[in-house]
Protein backbone atom coordinates (compact mmCIF):
# COMPACT_ATOMS: atom_id res chain seq x y z
CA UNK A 1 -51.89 -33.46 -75.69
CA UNK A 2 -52.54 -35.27 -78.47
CA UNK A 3 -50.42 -34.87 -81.60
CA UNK A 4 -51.58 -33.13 -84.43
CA UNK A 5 -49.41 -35.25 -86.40
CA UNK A 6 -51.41 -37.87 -86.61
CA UNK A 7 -54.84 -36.51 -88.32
CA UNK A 8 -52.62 -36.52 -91.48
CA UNK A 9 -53.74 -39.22 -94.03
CA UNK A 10 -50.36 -39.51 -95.95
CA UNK A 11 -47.77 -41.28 -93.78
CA UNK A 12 -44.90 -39.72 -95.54
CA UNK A 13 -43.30 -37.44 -92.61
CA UNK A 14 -44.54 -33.84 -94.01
CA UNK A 15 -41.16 -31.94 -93.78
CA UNK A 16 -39.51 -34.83 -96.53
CA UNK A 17 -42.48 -34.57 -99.15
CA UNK A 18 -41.37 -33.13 -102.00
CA UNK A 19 -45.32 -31.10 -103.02
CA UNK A 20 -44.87 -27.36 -102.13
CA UNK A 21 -45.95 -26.46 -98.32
CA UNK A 22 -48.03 -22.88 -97.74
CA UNK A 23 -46.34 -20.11 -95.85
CA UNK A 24 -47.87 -18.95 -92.85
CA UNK A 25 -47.28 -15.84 -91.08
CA UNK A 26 -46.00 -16.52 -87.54
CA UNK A 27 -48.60 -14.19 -85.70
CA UNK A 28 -48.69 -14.15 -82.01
CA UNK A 29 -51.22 -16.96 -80.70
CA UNK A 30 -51.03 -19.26 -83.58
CA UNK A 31 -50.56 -22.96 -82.82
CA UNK A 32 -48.03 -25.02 -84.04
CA UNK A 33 -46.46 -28.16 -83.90
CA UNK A 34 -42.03 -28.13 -84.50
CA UNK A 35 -41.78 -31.31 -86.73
CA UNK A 36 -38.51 -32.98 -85.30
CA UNK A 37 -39.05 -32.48 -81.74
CA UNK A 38 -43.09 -32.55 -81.62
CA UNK A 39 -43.25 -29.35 -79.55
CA UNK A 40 -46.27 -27.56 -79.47
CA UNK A 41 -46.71 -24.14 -78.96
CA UNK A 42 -48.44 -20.85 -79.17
CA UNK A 43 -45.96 -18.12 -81.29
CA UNK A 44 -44.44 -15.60 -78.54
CA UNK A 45 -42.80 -13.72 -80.82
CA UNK A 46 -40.53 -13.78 -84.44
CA UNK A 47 -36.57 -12.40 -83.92
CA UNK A 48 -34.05 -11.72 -86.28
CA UNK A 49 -30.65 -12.92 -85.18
CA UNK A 50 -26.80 -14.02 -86.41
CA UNK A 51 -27.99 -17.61 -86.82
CA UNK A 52 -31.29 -16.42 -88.93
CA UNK A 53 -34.69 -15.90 -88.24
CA UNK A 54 -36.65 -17.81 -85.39
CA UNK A 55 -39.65 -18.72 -83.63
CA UNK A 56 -40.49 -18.59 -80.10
CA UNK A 57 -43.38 -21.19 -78.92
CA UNK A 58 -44.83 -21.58 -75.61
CA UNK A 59 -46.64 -24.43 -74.27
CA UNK A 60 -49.52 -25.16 -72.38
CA UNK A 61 -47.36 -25.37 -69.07
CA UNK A 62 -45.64 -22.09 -69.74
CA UNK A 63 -42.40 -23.33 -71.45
CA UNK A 64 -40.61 -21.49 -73.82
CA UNK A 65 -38.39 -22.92 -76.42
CA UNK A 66 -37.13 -20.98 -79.61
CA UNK A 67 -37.01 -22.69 -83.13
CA UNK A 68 -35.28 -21.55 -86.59
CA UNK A 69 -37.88 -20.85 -89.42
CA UNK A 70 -36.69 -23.19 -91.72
CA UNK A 71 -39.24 -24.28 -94.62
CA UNK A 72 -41.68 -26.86 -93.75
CA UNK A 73 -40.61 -26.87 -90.10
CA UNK A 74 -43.97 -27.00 -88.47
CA UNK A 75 -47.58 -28.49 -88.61
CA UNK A 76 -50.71 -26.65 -88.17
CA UNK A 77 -53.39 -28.07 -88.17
CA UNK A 78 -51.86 -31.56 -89.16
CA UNK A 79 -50.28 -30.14 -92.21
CA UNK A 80 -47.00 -29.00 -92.93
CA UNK A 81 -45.93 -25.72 -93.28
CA UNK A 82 -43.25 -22.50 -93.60
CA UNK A 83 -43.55 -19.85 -90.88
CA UNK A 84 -42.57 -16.50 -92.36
CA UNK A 85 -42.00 -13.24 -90.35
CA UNK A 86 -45.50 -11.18 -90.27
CA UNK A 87 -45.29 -8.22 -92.63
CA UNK A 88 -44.91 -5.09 -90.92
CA UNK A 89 -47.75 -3.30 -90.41
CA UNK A 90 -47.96 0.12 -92.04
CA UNK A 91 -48.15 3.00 -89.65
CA UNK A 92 -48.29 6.89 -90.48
CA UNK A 93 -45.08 8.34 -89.35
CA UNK A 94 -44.43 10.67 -86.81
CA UNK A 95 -42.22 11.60 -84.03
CA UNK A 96 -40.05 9.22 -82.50
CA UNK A 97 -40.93 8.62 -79.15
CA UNK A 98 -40.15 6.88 -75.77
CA UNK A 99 -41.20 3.61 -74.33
CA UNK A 100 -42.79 5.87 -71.99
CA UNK A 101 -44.62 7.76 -74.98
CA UNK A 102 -42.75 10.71 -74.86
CA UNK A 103 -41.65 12.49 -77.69
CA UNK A 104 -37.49 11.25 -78.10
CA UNK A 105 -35.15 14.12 -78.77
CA UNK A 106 -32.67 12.23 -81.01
CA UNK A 107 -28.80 12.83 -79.23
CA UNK A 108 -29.76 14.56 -75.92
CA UNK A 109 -26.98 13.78 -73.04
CA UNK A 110 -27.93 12.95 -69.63
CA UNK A 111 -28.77 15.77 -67.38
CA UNK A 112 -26.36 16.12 -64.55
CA UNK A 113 -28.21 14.15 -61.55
CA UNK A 114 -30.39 16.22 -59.89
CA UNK A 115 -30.35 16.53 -55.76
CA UNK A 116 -33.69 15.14 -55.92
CA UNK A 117 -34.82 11.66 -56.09
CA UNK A 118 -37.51 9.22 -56.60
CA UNK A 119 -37.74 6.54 -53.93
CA UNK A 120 -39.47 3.09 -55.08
CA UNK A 121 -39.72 0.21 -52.71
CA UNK A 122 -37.84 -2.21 -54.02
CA UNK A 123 -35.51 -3.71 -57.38
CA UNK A 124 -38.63 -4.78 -59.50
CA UNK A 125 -39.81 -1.29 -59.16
CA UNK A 126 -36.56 0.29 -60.25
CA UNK A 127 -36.22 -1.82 -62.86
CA UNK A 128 -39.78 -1.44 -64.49
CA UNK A 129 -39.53 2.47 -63.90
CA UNK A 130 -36.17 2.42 -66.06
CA UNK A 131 -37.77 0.07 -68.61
CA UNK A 132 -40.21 2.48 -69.45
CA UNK A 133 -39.22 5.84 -68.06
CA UNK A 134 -35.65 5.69 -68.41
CA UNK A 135 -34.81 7.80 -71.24
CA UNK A 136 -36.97 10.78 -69.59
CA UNK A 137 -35.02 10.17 -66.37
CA UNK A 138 -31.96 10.67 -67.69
CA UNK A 139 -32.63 13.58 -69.73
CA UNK A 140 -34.29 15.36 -66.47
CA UNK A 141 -31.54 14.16 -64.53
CA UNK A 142 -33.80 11.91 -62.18
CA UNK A 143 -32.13 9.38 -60.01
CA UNK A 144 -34.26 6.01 -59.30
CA UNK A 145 -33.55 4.36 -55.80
CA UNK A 146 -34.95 1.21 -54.25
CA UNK A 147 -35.66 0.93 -50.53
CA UNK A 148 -36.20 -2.90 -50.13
CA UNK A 149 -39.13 -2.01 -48.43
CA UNK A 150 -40.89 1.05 -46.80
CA UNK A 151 -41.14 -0.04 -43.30
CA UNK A 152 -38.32 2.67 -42.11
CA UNK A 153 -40.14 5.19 -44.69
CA UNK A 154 -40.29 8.07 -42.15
CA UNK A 155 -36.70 7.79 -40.82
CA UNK A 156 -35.41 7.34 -44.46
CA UNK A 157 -37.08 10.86 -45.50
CA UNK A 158 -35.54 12.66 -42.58
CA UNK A 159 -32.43 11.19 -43.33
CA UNK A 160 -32.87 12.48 -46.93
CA UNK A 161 -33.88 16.11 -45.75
CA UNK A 162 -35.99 16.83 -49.04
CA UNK A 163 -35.82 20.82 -49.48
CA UNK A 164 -36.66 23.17 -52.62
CA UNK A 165 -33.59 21.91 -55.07
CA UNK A 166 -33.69 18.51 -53.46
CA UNK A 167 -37.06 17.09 -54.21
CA UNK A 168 -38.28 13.32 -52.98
CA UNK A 169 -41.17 11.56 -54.38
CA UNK A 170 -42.08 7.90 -53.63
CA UNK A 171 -43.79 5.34 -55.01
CA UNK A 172 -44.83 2.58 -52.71
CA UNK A 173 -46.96 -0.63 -53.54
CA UNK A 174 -50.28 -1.70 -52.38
CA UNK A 175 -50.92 2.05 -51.27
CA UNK A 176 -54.68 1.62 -50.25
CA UNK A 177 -57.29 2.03 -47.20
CA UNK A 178 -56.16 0.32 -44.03
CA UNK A 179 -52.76 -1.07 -45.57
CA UNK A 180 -49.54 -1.46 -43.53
CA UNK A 181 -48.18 0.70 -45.89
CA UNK A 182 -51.21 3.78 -46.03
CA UNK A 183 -50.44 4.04 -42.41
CA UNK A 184 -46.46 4.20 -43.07
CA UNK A 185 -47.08 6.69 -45.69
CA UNK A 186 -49.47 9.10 -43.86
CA UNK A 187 -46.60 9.63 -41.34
CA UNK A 188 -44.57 11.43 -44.00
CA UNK A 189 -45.41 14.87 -44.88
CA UNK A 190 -43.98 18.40 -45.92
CA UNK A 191 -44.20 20.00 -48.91
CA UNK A 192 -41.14 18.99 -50.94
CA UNK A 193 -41.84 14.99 -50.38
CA UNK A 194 -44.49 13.47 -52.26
CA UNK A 195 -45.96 9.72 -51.24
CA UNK A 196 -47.99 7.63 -54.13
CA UNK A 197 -48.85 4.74 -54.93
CA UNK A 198 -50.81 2.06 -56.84
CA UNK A 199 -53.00 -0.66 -55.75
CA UNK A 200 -51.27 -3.44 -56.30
CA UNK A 201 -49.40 -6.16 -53.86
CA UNK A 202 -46.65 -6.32 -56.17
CA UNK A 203 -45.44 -4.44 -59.15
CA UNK A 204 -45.80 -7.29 -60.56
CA UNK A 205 -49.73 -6.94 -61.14
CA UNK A 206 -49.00 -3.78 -62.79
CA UNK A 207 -48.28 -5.26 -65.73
CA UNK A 208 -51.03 -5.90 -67.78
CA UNK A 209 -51.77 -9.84 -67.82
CA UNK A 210 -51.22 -10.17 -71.83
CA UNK A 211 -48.47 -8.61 -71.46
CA UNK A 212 -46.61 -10.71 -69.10
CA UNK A 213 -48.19 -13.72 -71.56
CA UNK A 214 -50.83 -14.73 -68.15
CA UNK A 215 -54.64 -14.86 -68.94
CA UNK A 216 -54.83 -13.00 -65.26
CA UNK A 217 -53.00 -12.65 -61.80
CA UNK A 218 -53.84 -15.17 -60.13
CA UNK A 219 -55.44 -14.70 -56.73
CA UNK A 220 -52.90 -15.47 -53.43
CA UNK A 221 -54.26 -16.77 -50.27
CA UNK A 222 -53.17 -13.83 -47.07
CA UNK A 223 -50.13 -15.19 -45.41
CA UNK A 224 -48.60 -16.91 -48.36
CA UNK A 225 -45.65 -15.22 -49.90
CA UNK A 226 -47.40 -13.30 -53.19
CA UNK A 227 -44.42 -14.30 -55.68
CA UNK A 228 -43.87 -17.54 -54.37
CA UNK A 229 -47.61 -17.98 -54.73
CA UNK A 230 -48.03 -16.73 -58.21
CA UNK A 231 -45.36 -18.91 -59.50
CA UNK A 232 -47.13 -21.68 -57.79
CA UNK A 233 -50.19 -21.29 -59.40
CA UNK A 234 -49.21 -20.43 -63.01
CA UNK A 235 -47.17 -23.62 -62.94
CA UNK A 236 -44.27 -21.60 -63.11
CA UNK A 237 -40.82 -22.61 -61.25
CA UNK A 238 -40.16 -21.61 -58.06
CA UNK A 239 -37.68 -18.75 -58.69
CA UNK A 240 -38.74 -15.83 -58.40
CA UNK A 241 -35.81 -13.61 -60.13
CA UNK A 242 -36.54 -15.80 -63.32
CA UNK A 243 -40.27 -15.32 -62.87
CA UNK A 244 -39.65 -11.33 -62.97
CA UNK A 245 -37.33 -11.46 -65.93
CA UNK A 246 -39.99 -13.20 -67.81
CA UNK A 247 -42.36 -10.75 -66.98
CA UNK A 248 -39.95 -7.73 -67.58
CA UNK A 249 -39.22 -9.47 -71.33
CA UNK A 250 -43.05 -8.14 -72.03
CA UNK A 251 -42.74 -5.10 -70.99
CA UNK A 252 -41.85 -2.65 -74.14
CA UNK A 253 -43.63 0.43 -73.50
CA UNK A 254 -46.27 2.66 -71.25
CA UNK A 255 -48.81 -0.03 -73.10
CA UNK A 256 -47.55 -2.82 -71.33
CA UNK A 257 -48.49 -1.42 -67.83
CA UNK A 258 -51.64 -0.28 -66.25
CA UNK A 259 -53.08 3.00 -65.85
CA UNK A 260 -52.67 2.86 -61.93
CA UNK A 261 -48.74 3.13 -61.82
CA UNK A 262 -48.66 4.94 -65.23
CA UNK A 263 -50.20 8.06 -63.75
CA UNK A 264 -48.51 7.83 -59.99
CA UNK A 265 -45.11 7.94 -61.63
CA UNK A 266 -45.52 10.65 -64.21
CA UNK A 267 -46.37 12.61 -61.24
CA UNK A 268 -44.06 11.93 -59.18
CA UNK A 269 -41.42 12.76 -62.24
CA UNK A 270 -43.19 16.05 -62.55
CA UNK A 271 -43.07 16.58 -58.57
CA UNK A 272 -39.18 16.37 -58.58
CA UNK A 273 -38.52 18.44 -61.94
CA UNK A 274 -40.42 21.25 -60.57
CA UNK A 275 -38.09 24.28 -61.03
């Protein structure tokens, strides 16, 4: 990449001229060069923290590095500039509510854990569903386990012995026509165990692709290892625990995620609170 650096006509290194500099809001997407390091980046996000305000960038490859805002730290555009934090934007106030979109109720204590439990396949899944749904969980007293898998599904649900006060929902991935796993699931049944799921190889690919800072999932040849894949393609390293993390970072709310998992785990919430 080609430094922007050098389409300025004055040879004097921007950050040491002594003319003012403009301040530019550091929105998301904007493109800008850190003057000691020549870094360039697309703005992740602004944070305040102990050491000041700063600036995430990502580059073309997928890196991250964070910078402090100090005045006429970057280029844009060839010139030199201040990021500033983006003014808040103005927003009619109402109720406080959940990542999941719920409505909070300020100081509520954990319900005592329910008998009942929801069943997702593996740690991703737990840990998305608590991103988003946790505060509902623990107010309903809903108890989040991961299975590493659903290959022993129908065992695992006798084992449980899901009654009337002892409710089991699960949430399995790539739940669709002729899948390993539709087959698995259509040998569970009764009427206090609920099966769902949503479309996707991974949990991953529930999150929407902005979101996890992607331009799209990238498609994974059958037989290949989906992570493993996906961090192959996007140029990402090979570890896949880092990979999620990164992807979990984007995740704030119910916005974050697609419609297909949104609606199979409300329901399954609502199948287990029944009573």
């Amino acid at each position: 990449m080609r430094s922007s650096r050098q389409y300025d006509p004055d040879p004097t290194p921007p950050w040491k001229r002594s003319v003012p500099v403009p301040e530019v809001p550091a929105e998301v997407d904007l493109v800008v060069e850190e003057v000691t390091t020549g870094f360039c980046g697309a703005v992740v996000r602004c944070e305040k923290t102990a050491q000041g305000l700063t600036v995430t960038l990502e580059d073309r490859f997928g890196k991250h590095r964070v910078f402090p805002m100090e005045p006429r730290g970057f280029l844009l555009e060839g010139r030199a500039v201040t990021l500033v934090r983006p003014a808040a934007v103005a927003t009619p106030r109402g109720p406080a509510r959940t990542a999941s979109g719920s409505i909070a109720v300020p100081g509520a204590r954990a319900r005592v854990a329910r008998a009942g439990r929801i069943y997702v396949e593996g740690r991703h899944d737990a840990e998305l569903v608590e991103r988003v749904w946790g505060d509902d969980l623990r107010i309903e007293g809903v108890v989040v386990e991961y299975l590493e898998g659903v290959d022993d599904l129908p065992s695992i649900v006798r084992s449980f012995g899901p009654g009337p006060d002892a409710r089991l929902g699960v949430l399995v991935d790539h739940l669709v026509p002729g899948s390993k796993e539709s087959r698995i699931a259509a040998e569970v049944t009764g009427e206090h165990v609920l099966v769902v799921g949503h479309p996707y190889v991974d949990v991953w690919e529930a999150v929407k692709p902005s979101s996890a800072g992607i331009a799209a999932w990238p498609s994974v040849p059958r037989g290949q290892d989906w992570k493993t894949g996906v961090c192959r393609a996007l140029g990402w390293p090979p570890n896949t625990g880092a990979a999620w993390q990164r992807i979990l970072s984007g995740v704030r709310s119910y916005k974050d995620l697609e419609p297909e998992l949104l609606g199979r785990v409300e329901e399954l919430i609502d199948f287990v609170t029944v009573g």
